[in-house]
N, C-alpha and C. Protein backbone atom coordinates (compact mmCIF):
# COMPACT_ATOMS: atom_id res chain seq x y z
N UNK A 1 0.33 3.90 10.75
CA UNK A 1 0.66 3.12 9.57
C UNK A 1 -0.53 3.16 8.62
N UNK A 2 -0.11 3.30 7.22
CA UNK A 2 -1.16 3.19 6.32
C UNK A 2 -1.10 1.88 5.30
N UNK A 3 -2.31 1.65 4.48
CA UNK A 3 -2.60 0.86 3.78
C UNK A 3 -2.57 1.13 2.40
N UNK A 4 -2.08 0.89 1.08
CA UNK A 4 -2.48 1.40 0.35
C UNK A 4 -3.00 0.11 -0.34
N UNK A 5 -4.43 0.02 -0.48
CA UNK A 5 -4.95 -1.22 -0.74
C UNK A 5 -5.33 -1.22 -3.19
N UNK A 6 -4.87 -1.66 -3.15
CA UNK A 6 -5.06 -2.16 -5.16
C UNK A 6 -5.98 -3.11 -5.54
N UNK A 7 -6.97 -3.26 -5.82
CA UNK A 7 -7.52 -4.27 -6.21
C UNK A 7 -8.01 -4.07 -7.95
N UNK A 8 -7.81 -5.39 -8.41
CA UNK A 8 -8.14 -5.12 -10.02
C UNK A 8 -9.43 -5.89 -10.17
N UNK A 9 -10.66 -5.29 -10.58
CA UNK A 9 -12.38 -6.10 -10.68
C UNK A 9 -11.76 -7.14 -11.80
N UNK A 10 -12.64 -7.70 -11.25
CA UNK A 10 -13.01 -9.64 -12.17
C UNK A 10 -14.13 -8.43 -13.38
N UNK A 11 -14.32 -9.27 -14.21
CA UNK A 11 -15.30 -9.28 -15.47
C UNK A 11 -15.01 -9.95 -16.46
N UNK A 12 -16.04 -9.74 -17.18
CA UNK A 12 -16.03 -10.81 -18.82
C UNK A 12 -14.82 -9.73 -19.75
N UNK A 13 -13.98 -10.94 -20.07
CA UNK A 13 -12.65 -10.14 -20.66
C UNK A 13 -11.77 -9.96 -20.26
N UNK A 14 -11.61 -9.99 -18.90
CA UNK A 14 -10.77 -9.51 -17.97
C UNK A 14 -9.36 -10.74 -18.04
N UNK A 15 -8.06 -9.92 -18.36
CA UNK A 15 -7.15 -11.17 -18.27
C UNK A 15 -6.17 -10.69 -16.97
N UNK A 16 -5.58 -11.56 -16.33
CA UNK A 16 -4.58 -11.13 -15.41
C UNK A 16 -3.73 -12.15 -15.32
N UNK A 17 -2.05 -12.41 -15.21
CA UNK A 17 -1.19 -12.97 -15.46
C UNK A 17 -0.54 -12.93 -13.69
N UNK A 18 -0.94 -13.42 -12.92
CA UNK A 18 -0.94 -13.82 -11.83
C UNK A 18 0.81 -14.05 -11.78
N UNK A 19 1.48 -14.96 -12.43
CA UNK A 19 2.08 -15.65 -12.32
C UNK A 19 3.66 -14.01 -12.09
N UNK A 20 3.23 -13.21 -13.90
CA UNK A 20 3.55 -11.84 -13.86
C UNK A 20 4.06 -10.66 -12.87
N UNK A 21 2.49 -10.73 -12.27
CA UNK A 21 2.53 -9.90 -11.13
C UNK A 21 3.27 -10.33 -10.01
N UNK A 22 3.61 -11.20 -9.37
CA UNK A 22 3.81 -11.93 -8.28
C UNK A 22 5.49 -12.13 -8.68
N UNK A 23 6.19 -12.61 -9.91
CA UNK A 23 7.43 -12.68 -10.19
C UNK A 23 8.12 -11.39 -10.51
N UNK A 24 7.54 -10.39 -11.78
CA UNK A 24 7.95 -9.00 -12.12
C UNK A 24 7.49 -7.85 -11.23
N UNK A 25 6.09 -7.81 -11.65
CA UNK A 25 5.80 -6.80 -10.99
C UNK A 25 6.06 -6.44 -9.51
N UNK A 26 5.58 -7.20 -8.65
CA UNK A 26 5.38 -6.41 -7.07
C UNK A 26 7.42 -6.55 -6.79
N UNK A 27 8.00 -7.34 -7.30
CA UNK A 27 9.45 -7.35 -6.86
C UNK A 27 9.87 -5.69 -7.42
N UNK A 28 9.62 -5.33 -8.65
CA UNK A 28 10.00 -3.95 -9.26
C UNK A 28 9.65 -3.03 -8.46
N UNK A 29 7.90 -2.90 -8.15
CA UNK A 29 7.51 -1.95 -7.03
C UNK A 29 8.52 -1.86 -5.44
N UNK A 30 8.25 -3.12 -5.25
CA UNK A 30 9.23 -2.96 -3.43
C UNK A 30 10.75 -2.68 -4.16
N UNK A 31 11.35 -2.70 -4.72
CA UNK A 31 12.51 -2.34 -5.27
C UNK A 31 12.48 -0.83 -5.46
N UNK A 32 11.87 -0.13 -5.88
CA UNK A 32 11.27 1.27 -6.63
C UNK A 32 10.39 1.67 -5.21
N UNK A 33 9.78 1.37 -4.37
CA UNK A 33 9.67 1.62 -3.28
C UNK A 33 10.18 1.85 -1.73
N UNK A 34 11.49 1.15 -2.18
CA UNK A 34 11.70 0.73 -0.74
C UNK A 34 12.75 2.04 -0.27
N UNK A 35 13.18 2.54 0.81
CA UNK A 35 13.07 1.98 2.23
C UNK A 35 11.49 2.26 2.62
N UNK A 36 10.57 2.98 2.34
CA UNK A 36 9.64 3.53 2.17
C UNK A 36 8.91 2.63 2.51
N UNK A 37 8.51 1.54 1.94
CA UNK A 37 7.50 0.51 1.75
C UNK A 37 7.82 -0.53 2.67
N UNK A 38 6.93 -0.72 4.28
CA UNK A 38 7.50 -1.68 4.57
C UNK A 38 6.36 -3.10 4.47
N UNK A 39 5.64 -3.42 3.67
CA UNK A 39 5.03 -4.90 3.72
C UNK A 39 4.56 -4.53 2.84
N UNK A 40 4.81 -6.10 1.47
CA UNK A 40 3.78 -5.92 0.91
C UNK A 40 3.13 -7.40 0.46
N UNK A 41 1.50 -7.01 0.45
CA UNK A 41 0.81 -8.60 0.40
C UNK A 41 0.30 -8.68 -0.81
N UNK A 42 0.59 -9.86 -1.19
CA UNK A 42 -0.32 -9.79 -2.40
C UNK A 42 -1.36 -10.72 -2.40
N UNK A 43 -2.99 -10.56 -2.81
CA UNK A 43 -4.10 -11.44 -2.39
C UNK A 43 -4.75 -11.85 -3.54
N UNK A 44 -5.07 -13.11 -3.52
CA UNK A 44 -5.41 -14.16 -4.96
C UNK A 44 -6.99 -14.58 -4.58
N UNK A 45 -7.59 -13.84 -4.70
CA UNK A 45 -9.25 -14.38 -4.23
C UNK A 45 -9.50 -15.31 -5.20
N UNK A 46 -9.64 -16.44 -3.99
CA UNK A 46 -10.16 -18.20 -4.39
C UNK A 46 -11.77 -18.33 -4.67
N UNK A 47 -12.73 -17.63 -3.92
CA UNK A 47 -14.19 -17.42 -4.38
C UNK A 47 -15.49 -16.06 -3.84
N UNK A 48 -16.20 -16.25 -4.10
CA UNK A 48 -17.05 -14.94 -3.10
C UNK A 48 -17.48 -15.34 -2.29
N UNK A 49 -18.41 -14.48 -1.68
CA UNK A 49 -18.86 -14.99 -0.35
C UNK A 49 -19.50 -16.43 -0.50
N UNK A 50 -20.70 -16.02 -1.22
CA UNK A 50 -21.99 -17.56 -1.77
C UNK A 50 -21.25 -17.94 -2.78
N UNK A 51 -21.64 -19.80 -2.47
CA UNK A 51 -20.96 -20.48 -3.82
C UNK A 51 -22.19 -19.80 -5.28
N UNK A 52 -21.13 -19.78 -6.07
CA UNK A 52 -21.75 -19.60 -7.58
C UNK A 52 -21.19 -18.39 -7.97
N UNK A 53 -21.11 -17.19 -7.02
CA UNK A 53 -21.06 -15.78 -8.28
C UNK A 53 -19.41 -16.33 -8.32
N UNK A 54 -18.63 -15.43 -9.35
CA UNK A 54 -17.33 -15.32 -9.25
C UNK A 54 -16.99 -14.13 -8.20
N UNK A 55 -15.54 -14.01 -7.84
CA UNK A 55 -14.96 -12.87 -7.15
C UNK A 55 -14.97 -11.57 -7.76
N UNK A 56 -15.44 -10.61 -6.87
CA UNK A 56 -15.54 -9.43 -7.62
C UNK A 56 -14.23 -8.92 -8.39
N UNK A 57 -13.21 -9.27 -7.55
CA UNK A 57 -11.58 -8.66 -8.29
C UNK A 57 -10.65 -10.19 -8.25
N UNK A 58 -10.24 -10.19 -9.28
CA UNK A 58 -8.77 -11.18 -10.26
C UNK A 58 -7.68 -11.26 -9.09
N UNK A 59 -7.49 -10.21 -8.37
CA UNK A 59 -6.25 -9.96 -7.26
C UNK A 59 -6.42 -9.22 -7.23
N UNK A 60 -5.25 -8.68 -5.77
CA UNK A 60 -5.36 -7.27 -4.76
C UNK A 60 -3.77 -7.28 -4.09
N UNK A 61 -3.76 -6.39 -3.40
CA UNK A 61 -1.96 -6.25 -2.89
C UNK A 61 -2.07 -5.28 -2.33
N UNK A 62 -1.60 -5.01 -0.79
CA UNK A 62 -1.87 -4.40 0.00
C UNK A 62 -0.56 -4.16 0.58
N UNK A 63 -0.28 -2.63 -0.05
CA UNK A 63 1.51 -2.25 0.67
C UNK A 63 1.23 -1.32 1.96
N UNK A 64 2.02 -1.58 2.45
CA UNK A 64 2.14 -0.68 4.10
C UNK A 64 3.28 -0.17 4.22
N UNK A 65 2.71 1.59 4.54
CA UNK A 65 3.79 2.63 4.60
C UNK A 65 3.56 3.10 5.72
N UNK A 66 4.33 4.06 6.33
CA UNK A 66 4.36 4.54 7.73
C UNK A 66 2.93 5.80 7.85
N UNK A 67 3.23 6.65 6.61
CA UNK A 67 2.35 7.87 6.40
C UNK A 67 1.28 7.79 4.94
N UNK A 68 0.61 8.10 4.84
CA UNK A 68 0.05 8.86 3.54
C UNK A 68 1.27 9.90 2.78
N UNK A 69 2.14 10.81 3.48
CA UNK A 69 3.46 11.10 3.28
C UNK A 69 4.49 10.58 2.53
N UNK A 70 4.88 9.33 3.57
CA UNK A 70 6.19 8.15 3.01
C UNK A 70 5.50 7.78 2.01
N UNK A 71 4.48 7.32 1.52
CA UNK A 71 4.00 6.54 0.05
C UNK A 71 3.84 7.35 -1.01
N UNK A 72 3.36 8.87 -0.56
CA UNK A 72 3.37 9.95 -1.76
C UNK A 72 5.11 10.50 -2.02
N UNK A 73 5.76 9.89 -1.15
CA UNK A 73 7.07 10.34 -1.78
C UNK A 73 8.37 9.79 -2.49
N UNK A 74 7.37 8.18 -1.70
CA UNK A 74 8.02 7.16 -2.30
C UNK A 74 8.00 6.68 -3.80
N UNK A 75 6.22 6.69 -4.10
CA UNK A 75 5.81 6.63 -5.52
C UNK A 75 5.59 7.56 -6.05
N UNK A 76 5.73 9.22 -6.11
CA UNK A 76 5.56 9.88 -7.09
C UNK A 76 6.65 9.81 -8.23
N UNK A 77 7.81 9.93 -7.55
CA UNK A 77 9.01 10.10 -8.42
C UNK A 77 8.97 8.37 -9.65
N UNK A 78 8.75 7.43 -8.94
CA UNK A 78 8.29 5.89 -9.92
C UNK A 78 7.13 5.99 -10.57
N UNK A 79 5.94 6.97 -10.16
CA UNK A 79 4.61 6.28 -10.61
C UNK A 79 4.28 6.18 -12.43
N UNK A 80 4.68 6.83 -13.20
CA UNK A 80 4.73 5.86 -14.44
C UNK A 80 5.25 4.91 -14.95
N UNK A 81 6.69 3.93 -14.10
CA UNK A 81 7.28 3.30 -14.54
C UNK A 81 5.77 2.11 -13.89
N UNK A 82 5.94 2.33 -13.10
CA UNK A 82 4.86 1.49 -11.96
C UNK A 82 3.44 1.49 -13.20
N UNK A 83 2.58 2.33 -13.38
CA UNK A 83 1.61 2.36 -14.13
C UNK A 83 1.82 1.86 -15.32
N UNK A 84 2.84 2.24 -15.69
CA UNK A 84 3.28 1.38 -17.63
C UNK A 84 3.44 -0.14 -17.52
N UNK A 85 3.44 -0.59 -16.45
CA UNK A 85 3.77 -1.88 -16.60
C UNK A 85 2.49 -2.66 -16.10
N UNK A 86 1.05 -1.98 -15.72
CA UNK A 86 0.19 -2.83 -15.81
C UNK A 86 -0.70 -3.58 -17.03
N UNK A 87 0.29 -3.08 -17.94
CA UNK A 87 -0.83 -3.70 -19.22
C UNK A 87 0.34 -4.42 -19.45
N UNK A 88 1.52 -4.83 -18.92
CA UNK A 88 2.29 -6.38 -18.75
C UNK A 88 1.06 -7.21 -18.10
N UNK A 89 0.04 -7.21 -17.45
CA UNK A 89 -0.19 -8.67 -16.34
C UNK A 89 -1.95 -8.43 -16.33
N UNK A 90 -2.20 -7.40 -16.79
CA UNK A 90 -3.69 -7.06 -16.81
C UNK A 90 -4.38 -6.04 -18.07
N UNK A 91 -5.71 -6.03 -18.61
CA UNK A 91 -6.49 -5.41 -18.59
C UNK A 91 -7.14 -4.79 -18.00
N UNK A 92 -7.59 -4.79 -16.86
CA UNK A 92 -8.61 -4.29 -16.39
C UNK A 92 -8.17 -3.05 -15.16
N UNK A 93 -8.63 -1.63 -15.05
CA UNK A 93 -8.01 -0.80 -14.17
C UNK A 93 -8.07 -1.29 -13.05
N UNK A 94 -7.04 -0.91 -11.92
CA UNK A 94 -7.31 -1.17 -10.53
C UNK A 94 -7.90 -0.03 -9.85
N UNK A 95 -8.25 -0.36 -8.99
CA UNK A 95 -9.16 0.37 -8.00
C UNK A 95 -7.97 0.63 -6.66
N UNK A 96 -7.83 2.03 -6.34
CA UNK A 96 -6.78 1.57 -5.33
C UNK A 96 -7.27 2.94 -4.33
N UNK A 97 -7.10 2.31 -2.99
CA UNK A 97 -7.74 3.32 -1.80
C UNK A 97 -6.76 2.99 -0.61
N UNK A 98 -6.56 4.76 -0.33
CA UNK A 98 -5.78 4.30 1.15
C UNK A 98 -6.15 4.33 2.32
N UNK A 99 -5.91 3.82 3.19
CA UNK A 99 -6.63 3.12 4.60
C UNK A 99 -5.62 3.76 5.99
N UNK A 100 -5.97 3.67 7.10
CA UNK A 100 -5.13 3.98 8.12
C UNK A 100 -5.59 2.43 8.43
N UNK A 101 -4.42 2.08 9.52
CA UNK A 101 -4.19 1.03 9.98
C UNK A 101 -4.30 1.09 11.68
N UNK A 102 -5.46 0.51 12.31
CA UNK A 102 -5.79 0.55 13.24
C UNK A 102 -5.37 -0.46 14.13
């Protein structure tokens, strides 16, 4: 099983519509993903490690597919509908890396 982990960095400027992502967005993706896609999390970082700095990233969302395979075949055929709709809920690019699941 793999990970495909998203995270969008915090910074000065940075807007993200939480509310967006969590109602439109990730429902469109697992919709446009699925049977393909089986979990997906979405993560709201409350602070950093030490009190004072802010969180390095606004949010993160972590979908789980069977292969590196199932996810490249699932999202190629979606991936601009998927990409056009992040400047609905954010500025700032995401950072996204895939993981095996141990």
């Amino acid at each position: 099983m793999i990970n495909v982990s998203v995270w969008y960095p915090n910074g000065v400027g940075v807007r993200f519509d939480m509310d967006y992502y969590v109602n439109s967005h990730i429902p469109m993706v697992r919709k446009l993903l699925e049977p393909a896609l089986r979990k997906a999390v979405i993560e709201q970082p409350l602070s950093a490690v030490s009190p004072g700095p802010e969180p390095a990233f606004v949010a993160g969302c972590q979908l789980h597919f069977d292969s590196v395979e199932a996810f490249q075949a699932a999202f190629e055929p979606h991936a601009a509908a998927i990409q056009d709709d992040i400047a609905n809920y954010t500025n700032t690019t995401p950072v996204i890396q895939i993981n095996e699941l141990k």
